[in-house]
N, C-alpha and C. Protein backbone atom coordinates (compact mmCIF):
# COMPACT_ATOMS: atom_id res chain seq x y z
N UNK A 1 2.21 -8.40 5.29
CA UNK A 1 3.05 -7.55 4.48
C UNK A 1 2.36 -7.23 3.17
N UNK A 2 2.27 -6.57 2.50
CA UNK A 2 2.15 -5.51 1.33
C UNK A 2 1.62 -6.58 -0.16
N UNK A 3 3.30 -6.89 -0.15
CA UNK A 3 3.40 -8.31 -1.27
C UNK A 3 2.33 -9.17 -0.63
N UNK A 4 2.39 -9.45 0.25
CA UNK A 4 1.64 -11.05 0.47
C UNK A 4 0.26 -10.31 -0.02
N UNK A 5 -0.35 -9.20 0.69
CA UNK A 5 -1.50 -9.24 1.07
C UNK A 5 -2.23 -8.82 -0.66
N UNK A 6 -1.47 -8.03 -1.62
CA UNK A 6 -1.95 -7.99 -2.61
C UNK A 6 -2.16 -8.83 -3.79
N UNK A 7 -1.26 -9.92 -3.07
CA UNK A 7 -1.23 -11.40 -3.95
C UNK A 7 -2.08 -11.90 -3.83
N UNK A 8 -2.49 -12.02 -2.44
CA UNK A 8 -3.86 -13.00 -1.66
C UNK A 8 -4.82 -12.65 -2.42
N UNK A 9 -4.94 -10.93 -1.87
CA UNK A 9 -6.52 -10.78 -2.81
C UNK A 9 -6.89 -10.88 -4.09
N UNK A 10 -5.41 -11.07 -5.08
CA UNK A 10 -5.79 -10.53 -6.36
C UNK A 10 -5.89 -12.76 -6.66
N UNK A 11 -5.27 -13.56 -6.25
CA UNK A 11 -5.87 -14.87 -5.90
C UNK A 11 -7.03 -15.27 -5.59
N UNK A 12 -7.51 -14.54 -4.35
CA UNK A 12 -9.12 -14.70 -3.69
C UNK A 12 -10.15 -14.11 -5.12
N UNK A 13 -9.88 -13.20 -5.86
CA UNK A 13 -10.59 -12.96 -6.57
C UNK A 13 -10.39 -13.28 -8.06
N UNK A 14 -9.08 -14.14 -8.39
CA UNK A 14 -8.81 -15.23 -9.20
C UNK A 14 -9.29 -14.12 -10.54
N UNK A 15 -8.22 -13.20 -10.31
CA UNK A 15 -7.83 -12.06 -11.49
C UNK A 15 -6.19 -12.39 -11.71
N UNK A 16 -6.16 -11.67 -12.81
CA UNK A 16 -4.57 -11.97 -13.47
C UNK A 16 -3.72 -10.76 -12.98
N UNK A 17 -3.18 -10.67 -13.34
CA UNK A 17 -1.89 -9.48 -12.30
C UNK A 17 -2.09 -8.79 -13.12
N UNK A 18 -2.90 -9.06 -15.15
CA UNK A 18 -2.61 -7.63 -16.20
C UNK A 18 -4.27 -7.05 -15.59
N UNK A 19 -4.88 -7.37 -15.06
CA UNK A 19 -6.51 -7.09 -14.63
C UNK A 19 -6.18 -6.05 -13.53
N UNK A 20 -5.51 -6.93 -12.81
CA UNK A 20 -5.21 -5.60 -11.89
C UNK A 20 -5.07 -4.81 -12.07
N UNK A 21 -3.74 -4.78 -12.86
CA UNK A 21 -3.05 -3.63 -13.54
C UNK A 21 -3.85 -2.15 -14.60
N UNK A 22 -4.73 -3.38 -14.93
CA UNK A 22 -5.25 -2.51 -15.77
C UNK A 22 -6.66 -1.60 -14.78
N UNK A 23 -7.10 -2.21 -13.81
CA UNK A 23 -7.67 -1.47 -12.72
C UNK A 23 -7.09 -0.64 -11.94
N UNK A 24 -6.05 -0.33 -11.73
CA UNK A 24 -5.67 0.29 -11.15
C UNK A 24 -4.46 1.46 -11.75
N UNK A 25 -4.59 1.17 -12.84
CA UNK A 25 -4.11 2.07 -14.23
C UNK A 25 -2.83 2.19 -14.27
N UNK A 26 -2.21 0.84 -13.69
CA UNK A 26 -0.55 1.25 -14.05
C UNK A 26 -0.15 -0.20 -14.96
N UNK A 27 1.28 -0.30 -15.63
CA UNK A 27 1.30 -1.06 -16.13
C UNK A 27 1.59 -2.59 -15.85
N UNK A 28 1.41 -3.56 -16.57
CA UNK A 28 1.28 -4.78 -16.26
C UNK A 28 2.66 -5.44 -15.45
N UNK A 29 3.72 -4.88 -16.12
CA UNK A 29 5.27 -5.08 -15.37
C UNK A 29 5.61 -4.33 -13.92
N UNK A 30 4.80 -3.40 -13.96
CA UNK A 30 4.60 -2.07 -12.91
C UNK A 30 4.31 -2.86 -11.67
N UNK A 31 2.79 -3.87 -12.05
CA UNK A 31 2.25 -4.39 -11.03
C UNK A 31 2.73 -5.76 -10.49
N UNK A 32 3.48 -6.26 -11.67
CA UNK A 32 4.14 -7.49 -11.36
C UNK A 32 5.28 -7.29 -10.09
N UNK A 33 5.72 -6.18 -10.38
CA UNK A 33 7.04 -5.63 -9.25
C UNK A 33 7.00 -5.25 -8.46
N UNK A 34 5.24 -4.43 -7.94
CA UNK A 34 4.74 -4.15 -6.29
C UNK A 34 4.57 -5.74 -6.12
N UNK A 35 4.34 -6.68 -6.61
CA UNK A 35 3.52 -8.07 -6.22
C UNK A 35 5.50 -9.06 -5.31
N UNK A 36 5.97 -8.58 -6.54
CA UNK A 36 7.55 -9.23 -6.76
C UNK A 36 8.40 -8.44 -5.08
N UNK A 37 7.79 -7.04 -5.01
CA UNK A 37 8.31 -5.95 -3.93
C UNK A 37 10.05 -5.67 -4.30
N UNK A 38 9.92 -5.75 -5.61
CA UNK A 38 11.39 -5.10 -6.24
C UNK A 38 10.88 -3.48 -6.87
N UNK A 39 9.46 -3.08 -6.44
CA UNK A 39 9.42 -1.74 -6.48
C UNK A 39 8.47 -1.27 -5.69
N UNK A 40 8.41 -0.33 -5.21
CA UNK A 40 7.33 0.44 -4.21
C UNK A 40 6.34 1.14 -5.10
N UNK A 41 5.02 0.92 -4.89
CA UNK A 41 3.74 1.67 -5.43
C UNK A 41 4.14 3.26 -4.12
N UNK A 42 3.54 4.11 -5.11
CA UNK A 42 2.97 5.62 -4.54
C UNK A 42 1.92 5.54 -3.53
N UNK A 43 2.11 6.31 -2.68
CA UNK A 43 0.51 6.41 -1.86
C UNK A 43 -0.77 6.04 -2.65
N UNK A 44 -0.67 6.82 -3.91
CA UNK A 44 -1.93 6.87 -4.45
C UNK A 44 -2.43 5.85 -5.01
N UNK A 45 -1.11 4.77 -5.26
CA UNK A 45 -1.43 3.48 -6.14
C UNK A 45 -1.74 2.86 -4.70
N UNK A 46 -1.68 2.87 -4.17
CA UNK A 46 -1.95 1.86 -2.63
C UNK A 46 -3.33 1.89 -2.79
N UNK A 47 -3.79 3.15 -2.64
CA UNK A 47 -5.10 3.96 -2.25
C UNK A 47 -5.83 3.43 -3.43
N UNK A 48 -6.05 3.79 -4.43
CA UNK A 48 -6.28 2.47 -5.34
C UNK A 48 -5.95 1.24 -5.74
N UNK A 49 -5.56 0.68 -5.30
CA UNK A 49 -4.93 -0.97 -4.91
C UNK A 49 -6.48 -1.64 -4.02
N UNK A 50 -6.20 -0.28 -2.74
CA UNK A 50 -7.03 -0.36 -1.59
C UNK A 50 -8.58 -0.85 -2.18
N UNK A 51 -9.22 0.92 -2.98
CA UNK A 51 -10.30 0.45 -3.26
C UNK A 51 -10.78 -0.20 -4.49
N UNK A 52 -9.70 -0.65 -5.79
CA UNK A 52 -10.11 -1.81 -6.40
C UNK A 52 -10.39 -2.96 -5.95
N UNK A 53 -10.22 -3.40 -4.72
CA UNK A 53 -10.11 -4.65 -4.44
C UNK A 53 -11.51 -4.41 -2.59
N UNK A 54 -11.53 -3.01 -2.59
CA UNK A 54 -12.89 -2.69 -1.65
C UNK A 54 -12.25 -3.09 -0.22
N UNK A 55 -11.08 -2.99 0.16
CA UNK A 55 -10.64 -3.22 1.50
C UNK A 55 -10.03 -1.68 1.73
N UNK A 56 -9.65 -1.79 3.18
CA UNK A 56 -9.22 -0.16 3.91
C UNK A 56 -7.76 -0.22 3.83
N UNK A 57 -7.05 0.89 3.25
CA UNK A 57 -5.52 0.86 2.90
C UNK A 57 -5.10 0.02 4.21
N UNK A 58 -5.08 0.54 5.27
CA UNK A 58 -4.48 -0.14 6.45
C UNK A 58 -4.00 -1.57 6.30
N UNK A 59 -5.19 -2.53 5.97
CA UNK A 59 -5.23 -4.05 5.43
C UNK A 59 -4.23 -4.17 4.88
N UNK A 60 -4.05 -3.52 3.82
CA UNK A 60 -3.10 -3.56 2.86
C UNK A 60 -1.47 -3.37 3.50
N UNK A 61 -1.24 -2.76 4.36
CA UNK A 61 -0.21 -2.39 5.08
C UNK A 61 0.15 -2.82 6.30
N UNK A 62 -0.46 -3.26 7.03
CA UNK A 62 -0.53 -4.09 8.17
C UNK A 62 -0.88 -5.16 8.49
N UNK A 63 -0.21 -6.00 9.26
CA UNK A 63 -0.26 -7.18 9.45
C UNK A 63 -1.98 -8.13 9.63
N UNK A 64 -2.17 -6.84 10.37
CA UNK A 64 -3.89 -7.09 11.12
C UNK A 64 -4.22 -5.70 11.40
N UNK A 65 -5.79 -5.93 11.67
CA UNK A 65 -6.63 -4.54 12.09
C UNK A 65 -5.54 -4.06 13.40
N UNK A 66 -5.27 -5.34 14.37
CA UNK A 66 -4.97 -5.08 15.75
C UNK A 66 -3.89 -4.12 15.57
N UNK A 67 -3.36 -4.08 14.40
CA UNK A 67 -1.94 -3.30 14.42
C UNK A 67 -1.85 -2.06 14.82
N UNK A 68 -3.01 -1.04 14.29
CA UNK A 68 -3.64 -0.18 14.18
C UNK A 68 -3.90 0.27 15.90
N UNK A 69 -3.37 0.55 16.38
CA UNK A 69 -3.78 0.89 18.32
C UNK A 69 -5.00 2.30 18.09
N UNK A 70 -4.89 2.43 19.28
CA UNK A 70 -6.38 3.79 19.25
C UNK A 70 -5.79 4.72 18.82
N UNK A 71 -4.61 5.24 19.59
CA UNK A 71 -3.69 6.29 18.96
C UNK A 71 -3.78 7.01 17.68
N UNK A 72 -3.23 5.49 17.27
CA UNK A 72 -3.22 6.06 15.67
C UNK A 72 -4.59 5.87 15.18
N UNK A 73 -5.31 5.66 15.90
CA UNK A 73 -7.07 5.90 15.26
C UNK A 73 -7.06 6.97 15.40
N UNK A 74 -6.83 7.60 16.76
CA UNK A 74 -7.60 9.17 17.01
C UNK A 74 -6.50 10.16 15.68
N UNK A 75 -5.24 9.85 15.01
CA UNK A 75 -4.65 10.84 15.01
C UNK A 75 -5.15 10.29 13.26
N UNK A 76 -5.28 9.31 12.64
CA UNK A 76 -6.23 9.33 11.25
C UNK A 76 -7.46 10.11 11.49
N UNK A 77 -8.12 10.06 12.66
CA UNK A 77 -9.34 10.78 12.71
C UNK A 77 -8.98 12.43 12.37
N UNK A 78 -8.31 12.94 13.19
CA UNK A 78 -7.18 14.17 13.22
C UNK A 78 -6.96 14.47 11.67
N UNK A 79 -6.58 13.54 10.60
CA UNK A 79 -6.05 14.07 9.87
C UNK A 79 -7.64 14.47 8.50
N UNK A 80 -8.60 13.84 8.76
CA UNK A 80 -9.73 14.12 7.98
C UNK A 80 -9.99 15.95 8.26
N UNK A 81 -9.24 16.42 9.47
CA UNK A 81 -9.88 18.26 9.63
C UNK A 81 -8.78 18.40 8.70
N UNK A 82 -7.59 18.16 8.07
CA UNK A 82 -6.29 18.68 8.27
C UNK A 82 -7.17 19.77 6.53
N UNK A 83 -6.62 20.68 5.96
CA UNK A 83 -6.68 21.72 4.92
C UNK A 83 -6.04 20.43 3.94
N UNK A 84 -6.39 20.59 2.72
CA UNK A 84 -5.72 20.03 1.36
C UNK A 84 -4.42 20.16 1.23
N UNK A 85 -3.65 20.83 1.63
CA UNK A 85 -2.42 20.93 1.47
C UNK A 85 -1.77 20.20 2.55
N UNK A 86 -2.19 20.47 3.86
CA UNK A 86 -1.45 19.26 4.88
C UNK A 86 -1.84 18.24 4.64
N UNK A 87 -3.03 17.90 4.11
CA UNK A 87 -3.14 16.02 3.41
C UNK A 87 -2.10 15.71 2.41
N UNK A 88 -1.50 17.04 2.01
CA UNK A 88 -0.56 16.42 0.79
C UNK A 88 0.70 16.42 0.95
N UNK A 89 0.32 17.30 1.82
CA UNK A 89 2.37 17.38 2.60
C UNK A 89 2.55 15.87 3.76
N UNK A 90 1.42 15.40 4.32
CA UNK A 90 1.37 14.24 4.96
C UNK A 90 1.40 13.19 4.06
N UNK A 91 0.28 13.32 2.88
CA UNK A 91 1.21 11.62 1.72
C UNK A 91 2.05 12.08 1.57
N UNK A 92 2.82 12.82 1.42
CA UNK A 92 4.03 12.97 0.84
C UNK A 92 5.73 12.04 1.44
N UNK A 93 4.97 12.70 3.08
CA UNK A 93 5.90 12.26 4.11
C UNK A 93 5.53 10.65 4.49
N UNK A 94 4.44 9.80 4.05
CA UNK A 94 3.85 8.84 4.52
C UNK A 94 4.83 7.94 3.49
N UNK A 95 4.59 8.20 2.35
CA UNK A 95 5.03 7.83 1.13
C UNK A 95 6.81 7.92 1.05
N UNK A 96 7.41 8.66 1.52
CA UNK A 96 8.72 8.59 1.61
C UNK A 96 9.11 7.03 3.04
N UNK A 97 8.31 7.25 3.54
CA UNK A 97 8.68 6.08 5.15
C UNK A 97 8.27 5.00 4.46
N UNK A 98 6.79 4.90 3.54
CA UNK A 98 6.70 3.59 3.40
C UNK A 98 7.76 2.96 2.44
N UNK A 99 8.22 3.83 1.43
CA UNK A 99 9.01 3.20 0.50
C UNK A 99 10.59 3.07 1.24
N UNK A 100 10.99 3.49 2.03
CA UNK A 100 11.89 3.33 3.39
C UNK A 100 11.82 1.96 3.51
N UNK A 101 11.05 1.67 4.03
CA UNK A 101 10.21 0.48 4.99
C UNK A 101 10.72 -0.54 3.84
N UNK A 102 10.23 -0.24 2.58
CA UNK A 102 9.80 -1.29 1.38
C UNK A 102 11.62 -1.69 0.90
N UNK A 103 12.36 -0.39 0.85
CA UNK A 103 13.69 -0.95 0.68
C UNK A 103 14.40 -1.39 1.47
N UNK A 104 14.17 -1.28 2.57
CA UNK A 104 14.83 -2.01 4.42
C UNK A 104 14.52 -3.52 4.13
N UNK A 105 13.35 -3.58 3.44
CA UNK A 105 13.03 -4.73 3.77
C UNK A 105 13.60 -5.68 2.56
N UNK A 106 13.97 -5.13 1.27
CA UNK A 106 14.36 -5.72 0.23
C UNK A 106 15.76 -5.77 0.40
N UNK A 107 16.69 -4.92 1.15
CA UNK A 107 17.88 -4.82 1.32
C UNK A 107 18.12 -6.14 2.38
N UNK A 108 17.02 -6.23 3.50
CA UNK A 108 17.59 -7.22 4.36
C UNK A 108 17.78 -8.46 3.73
N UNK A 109 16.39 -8.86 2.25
CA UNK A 109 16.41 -10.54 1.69
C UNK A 109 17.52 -10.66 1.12
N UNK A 110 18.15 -9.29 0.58
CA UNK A 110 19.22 -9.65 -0.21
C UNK A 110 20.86 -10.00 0.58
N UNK A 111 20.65 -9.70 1.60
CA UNK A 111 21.74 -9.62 2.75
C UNK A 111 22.00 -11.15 3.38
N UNK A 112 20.48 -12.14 3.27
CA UNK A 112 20.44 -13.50 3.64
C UNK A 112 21.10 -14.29 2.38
């Protein structure tokens, strides 16, 4: 998951959560609350999340590589032809599901 996996790394590399923060140019409370998952980062903060820390967004979002089937390999491959504007109309739509995902999942802890 998301939380875990950005905790791990920013641990493995035995940085402070304001280091992060400040790498990845949002603020220090900002980053405490993707870590906390009482707020959803933007595509773009992922995407830099991703390469401050030099791993492939996916990692960051999935459990394991395995998660990832061919499918959705061939159709990421697919989206490198897509024009600038369907890359942006696709984060757009990526970014609405993940933060979906991110409140499903904060709604269920609070429900236990």
């Amino acid at each position: 998951m998301f939380i875990t996996k950005i905790r791990e790394l920013r641990l493995e590399k035995d940085l402070s959560q304001e280091e992060v923060a400040n790498g990845i140019g949002v603020g220090k409370n900002t980053y405490l609350a993707y870590e906390k998952g009482t707020q959803s980062p933007k595509l773009e903060t992922v995407q830099k999340i991703a390469l401050f820390y030099g791993v492939p967004m996916f990692e960051l979002v999935c459990e394991e590589e395995a998660d990832i089937d061919e499918t959705l390999r061939s159709k990421l491959q697919m989206i490198k032809n897509l024009g600038q504007k369907e890359k942006e109309s696709l984060l757009i739509i990526m970014e609405s599901l993940f933060m979906r995902n991110q409140n499903l999942a904060i709604h269920k802890e609070f429900k236990k």
